[in-house]
Protein backbone atom coordinates (compact mmCIF):
# COMPACT_ATOMS: atom_id res chain seq x y z
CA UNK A 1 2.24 -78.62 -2.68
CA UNK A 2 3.53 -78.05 -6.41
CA UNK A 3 3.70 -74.53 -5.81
CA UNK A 4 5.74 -74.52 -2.31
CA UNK A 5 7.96 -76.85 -4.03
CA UNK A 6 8.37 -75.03 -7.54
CA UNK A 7 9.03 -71.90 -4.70
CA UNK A 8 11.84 -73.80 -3.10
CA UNK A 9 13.27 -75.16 -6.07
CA UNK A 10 13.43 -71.69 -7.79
CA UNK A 11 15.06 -70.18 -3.95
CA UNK A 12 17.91 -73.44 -4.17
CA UNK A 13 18.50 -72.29 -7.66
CA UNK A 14 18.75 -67.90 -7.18
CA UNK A 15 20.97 -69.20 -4.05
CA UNK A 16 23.11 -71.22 -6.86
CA UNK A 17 22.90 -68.86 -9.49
CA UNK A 18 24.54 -66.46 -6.82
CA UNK A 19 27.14 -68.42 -5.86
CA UNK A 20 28.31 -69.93 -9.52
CA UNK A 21 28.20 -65.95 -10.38
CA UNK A 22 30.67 -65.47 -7.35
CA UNK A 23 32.57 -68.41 -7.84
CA UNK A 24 32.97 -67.13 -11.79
CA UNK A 25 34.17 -64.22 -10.74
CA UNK A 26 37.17 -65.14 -8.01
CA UNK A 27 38.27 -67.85 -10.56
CA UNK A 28 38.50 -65.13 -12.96
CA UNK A 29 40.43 -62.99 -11.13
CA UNK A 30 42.67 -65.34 -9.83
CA UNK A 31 43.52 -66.68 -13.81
CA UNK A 32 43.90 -62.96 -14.72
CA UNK A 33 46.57 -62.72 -11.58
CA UNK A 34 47.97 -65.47 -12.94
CA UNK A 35 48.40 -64.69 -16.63
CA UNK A 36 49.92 -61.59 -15.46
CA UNK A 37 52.43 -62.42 -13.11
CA UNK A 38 53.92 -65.85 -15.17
CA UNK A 39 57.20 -66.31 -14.80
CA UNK A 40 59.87 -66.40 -17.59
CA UNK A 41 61.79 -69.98 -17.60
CA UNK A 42 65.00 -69.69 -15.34
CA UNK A 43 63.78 -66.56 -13.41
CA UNK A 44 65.31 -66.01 -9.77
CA UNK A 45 63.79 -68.52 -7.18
CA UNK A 46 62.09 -67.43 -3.91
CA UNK A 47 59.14 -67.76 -1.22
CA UNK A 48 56.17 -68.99 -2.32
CA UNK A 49 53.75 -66.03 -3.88
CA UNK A 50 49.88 -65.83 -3.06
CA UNK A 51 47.43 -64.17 -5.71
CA UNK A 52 47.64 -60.29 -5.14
CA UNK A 53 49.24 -60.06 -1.59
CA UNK A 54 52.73 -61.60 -3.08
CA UNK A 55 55.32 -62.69 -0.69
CA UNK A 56 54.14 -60.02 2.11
CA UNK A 57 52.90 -62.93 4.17
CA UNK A 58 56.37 -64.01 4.40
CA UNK A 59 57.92 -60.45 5.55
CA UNK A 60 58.10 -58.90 8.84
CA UNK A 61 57.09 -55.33 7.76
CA UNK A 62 58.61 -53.37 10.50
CA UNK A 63 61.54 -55.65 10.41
CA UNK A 64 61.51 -56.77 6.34
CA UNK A 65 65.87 -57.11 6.37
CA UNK A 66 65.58 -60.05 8.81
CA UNK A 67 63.28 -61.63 6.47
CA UNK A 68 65.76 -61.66 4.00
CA UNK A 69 68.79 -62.96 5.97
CA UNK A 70 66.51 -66.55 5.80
CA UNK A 71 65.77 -65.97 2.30
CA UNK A 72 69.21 -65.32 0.77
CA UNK A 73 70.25 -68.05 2.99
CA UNK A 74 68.21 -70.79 1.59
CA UNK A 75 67.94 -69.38 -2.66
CA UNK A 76 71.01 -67.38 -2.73
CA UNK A 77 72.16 -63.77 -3.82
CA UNK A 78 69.91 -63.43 -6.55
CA UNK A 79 66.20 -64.29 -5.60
CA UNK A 80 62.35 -63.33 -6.56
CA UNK A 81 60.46 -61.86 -3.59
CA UNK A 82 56.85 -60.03 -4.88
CA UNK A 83 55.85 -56.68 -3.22
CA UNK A 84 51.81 -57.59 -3.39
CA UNK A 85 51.31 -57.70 -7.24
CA UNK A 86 55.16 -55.73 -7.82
CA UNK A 87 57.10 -58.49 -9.15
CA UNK A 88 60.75 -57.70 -7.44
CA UNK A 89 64.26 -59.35 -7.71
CA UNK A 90 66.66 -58.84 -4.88
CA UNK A 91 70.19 -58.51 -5.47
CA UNK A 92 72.86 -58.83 -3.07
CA UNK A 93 77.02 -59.30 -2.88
CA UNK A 94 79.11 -57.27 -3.81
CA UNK A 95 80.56 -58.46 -7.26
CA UNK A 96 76.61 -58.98 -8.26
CA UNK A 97 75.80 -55.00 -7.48
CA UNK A 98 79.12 -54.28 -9.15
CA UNK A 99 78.14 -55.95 -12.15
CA UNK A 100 75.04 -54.44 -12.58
CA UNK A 101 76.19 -50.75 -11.95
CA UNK A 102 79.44 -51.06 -13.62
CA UNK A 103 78.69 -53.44 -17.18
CA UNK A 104 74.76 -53.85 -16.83
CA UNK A 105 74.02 -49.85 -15.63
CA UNK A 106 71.70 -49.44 -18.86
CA UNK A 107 69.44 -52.33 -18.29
CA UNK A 108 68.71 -50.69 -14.94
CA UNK A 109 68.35 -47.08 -16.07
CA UNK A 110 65.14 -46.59 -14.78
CA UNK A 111 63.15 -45.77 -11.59
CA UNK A 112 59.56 -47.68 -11.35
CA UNK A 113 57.14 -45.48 -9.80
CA UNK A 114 54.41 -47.11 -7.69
CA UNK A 115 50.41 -45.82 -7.60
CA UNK A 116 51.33 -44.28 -4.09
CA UNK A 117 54.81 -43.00 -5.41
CA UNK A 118 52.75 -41.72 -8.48
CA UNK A 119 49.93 -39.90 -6.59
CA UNK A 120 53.20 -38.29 -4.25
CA UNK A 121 55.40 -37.26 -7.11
CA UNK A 122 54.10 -38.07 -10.58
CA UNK A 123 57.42 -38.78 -11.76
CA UNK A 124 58.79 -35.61 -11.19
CA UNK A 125 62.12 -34.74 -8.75
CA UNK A 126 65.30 -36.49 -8.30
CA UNK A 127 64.88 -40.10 -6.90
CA UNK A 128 62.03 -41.75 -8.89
CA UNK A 129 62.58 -39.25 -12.08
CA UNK A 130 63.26 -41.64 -15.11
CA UNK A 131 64.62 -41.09 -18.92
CA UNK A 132 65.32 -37.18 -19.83
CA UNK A 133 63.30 -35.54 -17.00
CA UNK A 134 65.88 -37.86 -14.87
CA UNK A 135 69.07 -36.77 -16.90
CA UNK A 136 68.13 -33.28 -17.05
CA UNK A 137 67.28 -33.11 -13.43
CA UNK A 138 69.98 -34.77 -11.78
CA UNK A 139 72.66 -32.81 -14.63
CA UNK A 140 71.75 -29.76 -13.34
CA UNK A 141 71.27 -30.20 -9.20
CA UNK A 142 74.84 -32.02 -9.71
CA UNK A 143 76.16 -28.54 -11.29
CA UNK A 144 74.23 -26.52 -9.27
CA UNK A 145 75.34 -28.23 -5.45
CA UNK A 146 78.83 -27.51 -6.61
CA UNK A 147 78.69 -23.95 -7.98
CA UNK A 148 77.27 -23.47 -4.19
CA UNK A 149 79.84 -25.32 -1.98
CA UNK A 150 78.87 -29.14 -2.15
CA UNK A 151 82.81 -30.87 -1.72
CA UNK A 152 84.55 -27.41 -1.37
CA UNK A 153 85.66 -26.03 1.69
CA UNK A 154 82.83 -23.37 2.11
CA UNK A 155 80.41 -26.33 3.32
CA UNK A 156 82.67 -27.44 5.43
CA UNK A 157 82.33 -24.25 6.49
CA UNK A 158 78.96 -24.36 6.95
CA UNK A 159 78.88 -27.85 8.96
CA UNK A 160 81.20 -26.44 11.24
CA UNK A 161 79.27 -23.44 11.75
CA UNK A 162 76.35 -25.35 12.34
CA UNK A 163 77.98 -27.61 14.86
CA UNK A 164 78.70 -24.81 17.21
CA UNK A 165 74.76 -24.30 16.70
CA UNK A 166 73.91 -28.02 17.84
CA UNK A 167 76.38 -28.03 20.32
CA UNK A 168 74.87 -24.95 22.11
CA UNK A 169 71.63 -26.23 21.81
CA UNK A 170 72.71 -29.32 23.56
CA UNK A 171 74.47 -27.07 26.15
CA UNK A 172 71.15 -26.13 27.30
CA UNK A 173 69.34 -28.72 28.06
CA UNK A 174 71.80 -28.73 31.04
CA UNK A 175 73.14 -31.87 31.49
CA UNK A 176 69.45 -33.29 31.61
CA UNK A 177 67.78 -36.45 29.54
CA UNK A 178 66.27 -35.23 26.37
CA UNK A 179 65.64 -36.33 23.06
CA UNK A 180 68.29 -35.55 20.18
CA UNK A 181 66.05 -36.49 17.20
CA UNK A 182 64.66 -33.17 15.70
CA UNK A 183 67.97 -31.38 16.78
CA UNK A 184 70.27 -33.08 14.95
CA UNK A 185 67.69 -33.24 12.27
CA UNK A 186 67.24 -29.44 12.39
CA UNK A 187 71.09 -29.48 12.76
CA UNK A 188 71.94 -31.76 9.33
CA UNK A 189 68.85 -30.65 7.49
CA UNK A 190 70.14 -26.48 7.89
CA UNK A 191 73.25 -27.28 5.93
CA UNK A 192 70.93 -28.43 2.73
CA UNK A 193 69.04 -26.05 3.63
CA UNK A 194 71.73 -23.13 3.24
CA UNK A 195 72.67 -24.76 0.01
CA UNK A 196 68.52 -25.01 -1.35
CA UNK A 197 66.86 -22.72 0.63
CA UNK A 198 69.75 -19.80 0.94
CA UNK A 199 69.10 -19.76 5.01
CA UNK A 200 69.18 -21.95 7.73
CA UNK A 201 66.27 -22.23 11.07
CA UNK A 202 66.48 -21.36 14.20
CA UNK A 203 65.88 -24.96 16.38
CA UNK A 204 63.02 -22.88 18.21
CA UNK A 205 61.24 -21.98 14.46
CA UNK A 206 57.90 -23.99 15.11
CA UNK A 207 56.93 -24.06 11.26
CA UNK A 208 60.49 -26.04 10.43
CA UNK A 209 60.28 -28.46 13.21
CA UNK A 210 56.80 -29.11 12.38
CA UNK A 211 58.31 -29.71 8.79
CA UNK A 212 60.37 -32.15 10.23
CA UNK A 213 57.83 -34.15 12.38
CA UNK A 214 55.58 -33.77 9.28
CA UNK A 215 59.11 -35.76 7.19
CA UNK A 216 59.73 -38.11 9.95
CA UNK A 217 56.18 -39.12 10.07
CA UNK A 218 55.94 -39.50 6.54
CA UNK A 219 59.13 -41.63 6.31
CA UNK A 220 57.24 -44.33 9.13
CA UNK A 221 54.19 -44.30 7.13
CA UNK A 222 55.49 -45.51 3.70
CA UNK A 223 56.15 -48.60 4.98
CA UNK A 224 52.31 -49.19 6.79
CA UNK A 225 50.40 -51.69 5.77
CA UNK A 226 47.12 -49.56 4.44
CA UNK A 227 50.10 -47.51 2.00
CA UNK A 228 51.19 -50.99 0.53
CA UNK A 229 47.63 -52.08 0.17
CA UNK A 230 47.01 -48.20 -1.66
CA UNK A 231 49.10 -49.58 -4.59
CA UNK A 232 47.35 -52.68 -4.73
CA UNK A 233 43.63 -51.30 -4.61
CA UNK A 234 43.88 -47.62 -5.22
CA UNK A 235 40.30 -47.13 -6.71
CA UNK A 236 39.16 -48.63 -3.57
CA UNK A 237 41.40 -47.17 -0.99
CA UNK A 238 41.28 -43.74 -2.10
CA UNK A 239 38.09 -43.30 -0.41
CA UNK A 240 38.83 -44.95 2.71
CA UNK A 241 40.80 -43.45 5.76
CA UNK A 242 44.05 -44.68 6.96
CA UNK A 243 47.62 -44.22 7.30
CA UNK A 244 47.94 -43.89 3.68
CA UNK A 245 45.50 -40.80 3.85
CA UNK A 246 47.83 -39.17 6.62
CA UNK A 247 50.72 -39.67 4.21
CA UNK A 248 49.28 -37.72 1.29
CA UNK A 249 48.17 -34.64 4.18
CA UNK A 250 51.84 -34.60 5.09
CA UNK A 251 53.11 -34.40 1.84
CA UNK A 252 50.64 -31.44 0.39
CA UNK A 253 52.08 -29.60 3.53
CA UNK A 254 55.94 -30.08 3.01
CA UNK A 255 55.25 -29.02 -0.75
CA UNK A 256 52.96 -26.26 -0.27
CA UNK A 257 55.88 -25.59 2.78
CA UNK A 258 58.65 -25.20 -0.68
CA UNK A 259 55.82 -23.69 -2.49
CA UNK A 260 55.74 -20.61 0.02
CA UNK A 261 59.25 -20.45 -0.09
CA UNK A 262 59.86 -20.59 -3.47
CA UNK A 263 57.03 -17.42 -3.80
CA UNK A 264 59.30 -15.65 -1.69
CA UNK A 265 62.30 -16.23 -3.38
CA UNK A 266 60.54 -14.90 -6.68
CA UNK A 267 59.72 -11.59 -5.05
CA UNK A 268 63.73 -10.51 -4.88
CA UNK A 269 64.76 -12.74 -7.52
CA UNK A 270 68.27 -11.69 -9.62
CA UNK A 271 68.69 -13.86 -12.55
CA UNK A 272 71.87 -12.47 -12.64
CA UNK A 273 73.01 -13.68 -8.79
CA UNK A 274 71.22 -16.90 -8.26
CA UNK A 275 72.15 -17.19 -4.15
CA UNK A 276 70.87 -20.82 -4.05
CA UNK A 277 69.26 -23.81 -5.69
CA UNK A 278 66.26 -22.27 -5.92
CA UNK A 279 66.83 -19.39 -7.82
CA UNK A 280 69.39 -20.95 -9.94
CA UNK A 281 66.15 -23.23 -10.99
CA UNK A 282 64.05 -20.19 -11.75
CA UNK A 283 66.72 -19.02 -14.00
CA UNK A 284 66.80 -22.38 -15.73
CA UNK A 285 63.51 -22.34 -16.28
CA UNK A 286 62.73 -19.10 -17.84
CA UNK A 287 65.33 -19.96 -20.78
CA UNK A 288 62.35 -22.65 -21.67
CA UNK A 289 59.30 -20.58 -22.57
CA UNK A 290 57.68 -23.43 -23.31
CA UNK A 291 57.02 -26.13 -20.75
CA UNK A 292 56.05 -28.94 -22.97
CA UNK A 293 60.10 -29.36 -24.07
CA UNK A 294 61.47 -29.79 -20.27
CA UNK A 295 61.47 -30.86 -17.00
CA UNK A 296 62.07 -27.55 -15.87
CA UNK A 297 59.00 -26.24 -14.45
CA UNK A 298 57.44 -25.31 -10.87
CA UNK A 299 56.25 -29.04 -9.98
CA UNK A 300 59.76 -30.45 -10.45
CA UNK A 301 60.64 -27.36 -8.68
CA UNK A 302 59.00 -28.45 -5.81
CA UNK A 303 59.60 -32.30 -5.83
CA UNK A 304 63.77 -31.91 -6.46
CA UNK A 305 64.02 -29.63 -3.87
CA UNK A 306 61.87 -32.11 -1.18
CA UNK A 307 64.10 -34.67 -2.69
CA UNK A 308 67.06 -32.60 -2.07
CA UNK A 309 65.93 -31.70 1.67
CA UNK A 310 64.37 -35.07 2.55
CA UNK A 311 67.95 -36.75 1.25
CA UNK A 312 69.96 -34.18 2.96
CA UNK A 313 67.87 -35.07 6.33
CA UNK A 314 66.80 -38.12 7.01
CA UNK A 315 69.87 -40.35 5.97
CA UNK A 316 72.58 -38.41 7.81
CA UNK A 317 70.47 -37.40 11.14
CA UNK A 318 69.69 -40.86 11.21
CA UNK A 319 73.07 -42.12 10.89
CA UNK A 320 74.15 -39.66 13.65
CA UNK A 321 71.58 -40.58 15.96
CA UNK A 322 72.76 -44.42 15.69
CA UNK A 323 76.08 -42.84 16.54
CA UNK A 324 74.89 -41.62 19.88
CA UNK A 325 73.42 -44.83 20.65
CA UNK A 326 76.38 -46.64 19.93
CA UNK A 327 78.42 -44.36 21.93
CA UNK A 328 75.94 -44.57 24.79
CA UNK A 329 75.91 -48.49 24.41
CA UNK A 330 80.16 -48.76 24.07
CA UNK A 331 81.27 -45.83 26.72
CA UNK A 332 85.03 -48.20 26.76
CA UNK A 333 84.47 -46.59 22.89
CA UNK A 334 83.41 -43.07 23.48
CA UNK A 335 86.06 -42.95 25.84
CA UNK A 336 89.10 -43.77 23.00
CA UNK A 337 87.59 -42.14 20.39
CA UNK A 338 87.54 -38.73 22.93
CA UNK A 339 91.00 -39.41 24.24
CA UNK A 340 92.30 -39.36 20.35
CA UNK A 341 90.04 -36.07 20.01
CA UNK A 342 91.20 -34.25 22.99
CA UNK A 343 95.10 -35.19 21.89
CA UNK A 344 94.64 -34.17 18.25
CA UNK A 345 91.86 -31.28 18.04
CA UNK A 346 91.98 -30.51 21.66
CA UNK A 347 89.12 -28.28 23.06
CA UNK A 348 89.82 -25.15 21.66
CA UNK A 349 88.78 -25.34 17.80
CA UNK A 350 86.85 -27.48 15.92
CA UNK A 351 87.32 -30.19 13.61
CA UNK A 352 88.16 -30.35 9.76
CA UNK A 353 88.93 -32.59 7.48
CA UNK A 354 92.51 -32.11 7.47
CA UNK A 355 92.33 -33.93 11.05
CA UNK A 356 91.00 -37.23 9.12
CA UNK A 357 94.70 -38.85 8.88
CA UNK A 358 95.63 -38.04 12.31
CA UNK A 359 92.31 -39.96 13.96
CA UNK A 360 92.42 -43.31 12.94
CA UNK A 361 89.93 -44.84 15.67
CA UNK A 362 87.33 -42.06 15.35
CA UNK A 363 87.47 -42.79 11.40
CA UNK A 364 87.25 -46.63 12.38
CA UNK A 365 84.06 -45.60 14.53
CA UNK A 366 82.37 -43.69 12.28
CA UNK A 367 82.84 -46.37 9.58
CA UNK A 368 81.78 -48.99 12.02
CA UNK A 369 78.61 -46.76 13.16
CA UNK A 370 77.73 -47.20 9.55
CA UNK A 371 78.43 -50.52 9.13
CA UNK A 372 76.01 -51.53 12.10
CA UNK A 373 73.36 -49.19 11.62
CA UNK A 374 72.91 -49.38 7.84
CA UNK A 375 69.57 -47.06 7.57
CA UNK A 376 68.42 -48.19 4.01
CA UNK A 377 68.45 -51.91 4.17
CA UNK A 378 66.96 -52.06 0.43
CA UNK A 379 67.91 -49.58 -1.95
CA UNK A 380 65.43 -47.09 -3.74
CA UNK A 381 64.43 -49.78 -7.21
CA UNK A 382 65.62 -49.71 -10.01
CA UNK A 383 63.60 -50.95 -13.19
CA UNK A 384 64.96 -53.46 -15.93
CA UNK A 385 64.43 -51.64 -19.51
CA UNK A 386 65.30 -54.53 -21.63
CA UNK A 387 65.43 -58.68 -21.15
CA UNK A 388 68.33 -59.27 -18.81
CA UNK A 389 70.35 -62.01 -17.98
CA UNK A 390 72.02 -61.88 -14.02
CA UNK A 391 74.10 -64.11 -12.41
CA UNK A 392 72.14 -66.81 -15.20
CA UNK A 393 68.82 -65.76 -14.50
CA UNK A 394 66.35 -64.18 -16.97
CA UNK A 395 64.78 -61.11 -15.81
CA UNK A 396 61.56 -59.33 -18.36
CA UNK A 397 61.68 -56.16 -19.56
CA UNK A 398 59.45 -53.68 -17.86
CA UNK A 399 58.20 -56.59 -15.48
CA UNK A 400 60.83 -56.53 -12.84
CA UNK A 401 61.89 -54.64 -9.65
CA UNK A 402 65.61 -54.39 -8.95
CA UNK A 403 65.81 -53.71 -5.03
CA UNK A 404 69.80 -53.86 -3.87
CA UNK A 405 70.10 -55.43 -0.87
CA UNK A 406 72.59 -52.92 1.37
CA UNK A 407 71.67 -54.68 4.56
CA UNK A 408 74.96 -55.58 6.64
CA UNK A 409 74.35 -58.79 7.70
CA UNK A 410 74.08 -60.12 4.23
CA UNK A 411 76.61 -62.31 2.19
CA UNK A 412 77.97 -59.10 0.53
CA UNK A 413 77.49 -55.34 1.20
CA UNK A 414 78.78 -52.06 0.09
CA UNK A 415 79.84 -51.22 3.94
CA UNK A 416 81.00 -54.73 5.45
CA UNK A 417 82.41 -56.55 2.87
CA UNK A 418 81.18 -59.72 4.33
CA UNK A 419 81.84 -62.52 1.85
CA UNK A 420 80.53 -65.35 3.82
CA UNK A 421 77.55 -66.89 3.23
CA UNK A 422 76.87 -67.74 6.85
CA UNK A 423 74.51 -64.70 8.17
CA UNK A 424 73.94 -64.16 12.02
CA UNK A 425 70.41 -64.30 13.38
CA UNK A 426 70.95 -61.48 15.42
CA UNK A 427 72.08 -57.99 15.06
CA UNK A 428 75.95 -57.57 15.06
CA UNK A 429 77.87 -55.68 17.82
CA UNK A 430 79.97 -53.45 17.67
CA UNK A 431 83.61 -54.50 17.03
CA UNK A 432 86.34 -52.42 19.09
């Protein structure tokens, strides 16, 4: 009888000495979230955060700017919204943004770089480049774009050139239903690509529209669920499948896609007549024998040029493609804007900029295209470098996302210049 109940009292106890171990452990982790995520005194207000998830219980992921309409509504233009454990400010108005990029730009110098960014790009290329790799980097692509056309006449050039391209390829589908997306993509993604690449594809070139599906794709997947979760558990994640796990794929193929090409370029290379971005980089980087000293070197070869071609694609096809959906929703539109095409360009030539003054609606559509279909709601973050003080908040050094807001609908944006406070709960229509 002793011994059963010495037995049982030893089982209650291993059950207890589990479960005191366990409960150790969560209360540990969730003091150590804690600690690290404190709050300074007087830092931006916002939705209520949960222990490693953040605010992401709060968002709509596939929707995350209609969050925010209700958040900037109820704490204001300045306000504290936590990406899973990324502590983030959001920013929006337009005198706020000013600020910041005009009298604050140095506080804000930086990109952070997420585990998932970091795996991608390890800090290399254009976008999320920080400090002197940054500087160096985006001195010389500014330099080099404009020693090859970028706001001369020759790309114009080039855009018109490849207009006539899209334009026949629309001409044979015949006059049946089809789907635009990866020919205007292949259309807009041909002129960075004359300017990086020193050619342009053919719309029928199954290795570049595979490239595009493969940058499309990747663009959806960012945003999944299992690639947010990647930067929160990484050691964990990185050995699971998921979308995150599709994402990497797709990205060793587009670079190992400007990897081949860059091999090629090498084989006729001329120091001496650099025909593109590409070989004006390999010149740059054999005046540094030494790779330890600069930025210049194949990786951020490969990353500034996906940089270049993924900015140079996805942002302007997409705009264009909510351009033929407006024009398909508003035909009492398409049908002015042609009229004032027909009567200025007429359908013997093409367009140029020169026509610009002479077509006030079509420049009042394509403004108003933008304004509706604004494509990057939040801005790529920025990263505060030193203690800040915004709009009489405190924001920590090195402990703070800066995401401007460039959504529309809000109080204040770069496109709509809409000072009011009083945000619609729907999306806007187009005004004629």
């Amino acid at each position: 009888m002793l011994a059963a109940a010495g037995s049982l009292v030893a089982t209650i106890w291993a059950a207890l000495h589990l479960w005191i171990l366990l409960l150790s452990a969560v209360t540990f982790l969730f003091l150590a979230d804690f600690l690290k995520n404190r709050r300074p005194k007087n830092y931006p207000p916002g939705p209520m955060r949960l222990p490693f998830v953040g605010c992401l219980f709060h968002l709509d992921l596939k929707q995350p700017h209609l969050s925010l309409q209700q958040f900037v509504k109820k704490y204001g233009n300045v306000l504290s919204l936590d990406f899973a454990n990324i502590p983030s400010v959001v920013v929006t108005g337009m005198p706020l943004i000013k600020e910041i990029f005009t009298q604050m730009e140095h506080n804000f110098m930086n990109r952070p770089v997420t585990l998932l960014r970091k795996h991608l790009f390890n800090k290399n290329g254009l976008i999320f480049s920080s400090g002197q790799t940054w500087k160096e980097q985006r001195r010389f692509a500014l330099m080099t774009l404009r020693n090859f056309g970028l706001g001369k006449r020759s790309l114009e050039q080039r855009i018109q050139e490849e207009a006539h391209y899209l334009v026949e390829a629309i001409r044979d589908e015949g006059g049946q239903p089809f789907d635009p997306h990866f020919n205007i993509s292949n259309a807009v993604s041909n002129i960075i690509c004359s300017i990086t690449f020193g050619e342009r594809f053919d719309y029928h070139d199954s290795r570049f529209q595979e490239m595009l599906r493969l940058l499309d794709e990747a663009m959806c997947l960012e945003s999944s669920m299992m690639c947010q979760l990647y930067n929160i558990f990484p050691r964990i994640l990185q050995y699971l499948p998921g979308s995150h796990q599709t994402l990497f794929r797709n990205w060793r193929k587009l670079q190992l896609f400007v990897s081949d090409i860059v091999n090629n370029h090498r084989r006729d290379w001329d120091p001496d007549e650099p025909r593109d971005f590409i070989d004006a980089f390999l010149t740059e980087m054999a005046k540094y024998p030494d790779k330890t000293t600069t930025s210049f070197n194949e990786e951020n070869l490969i990353c500034s040029t996906l940089d270049l071609f993924f900015a140079g694609t996805e942002t302007t096809s997409t705009t264009l493609r909510w351009a033929f959906l407006c024009m398909a929703l508003y035909p009492e539109v398409q049908e002015k804007m042609q009229a004032e095409i027909d009567r200025v360009i007429g359908q013997a030539r093409q367009p140029n900029l020169a026509d610009r003054d002479s077509m006030p609606y079509t420049n009042a559509v394509i403004h108003e295209v933008q304004r509706i279909g604004n494509i990057i709601p939040f801005n790529v973050p920025r990263e505060v470098t030193v203690d800040t003080k915004l709009a009489g908040f405190n924001l920590p050094k090195e402990n703070v996302l800066v995401l401007e807001s460039n959504w529309p609908s809000l109080s204040c944006s770069f496109l709509s210049l809409l000072f009011s406070k009083n945000l619609p709960s729907s999306p806007q229509s187009m005004r004629s």
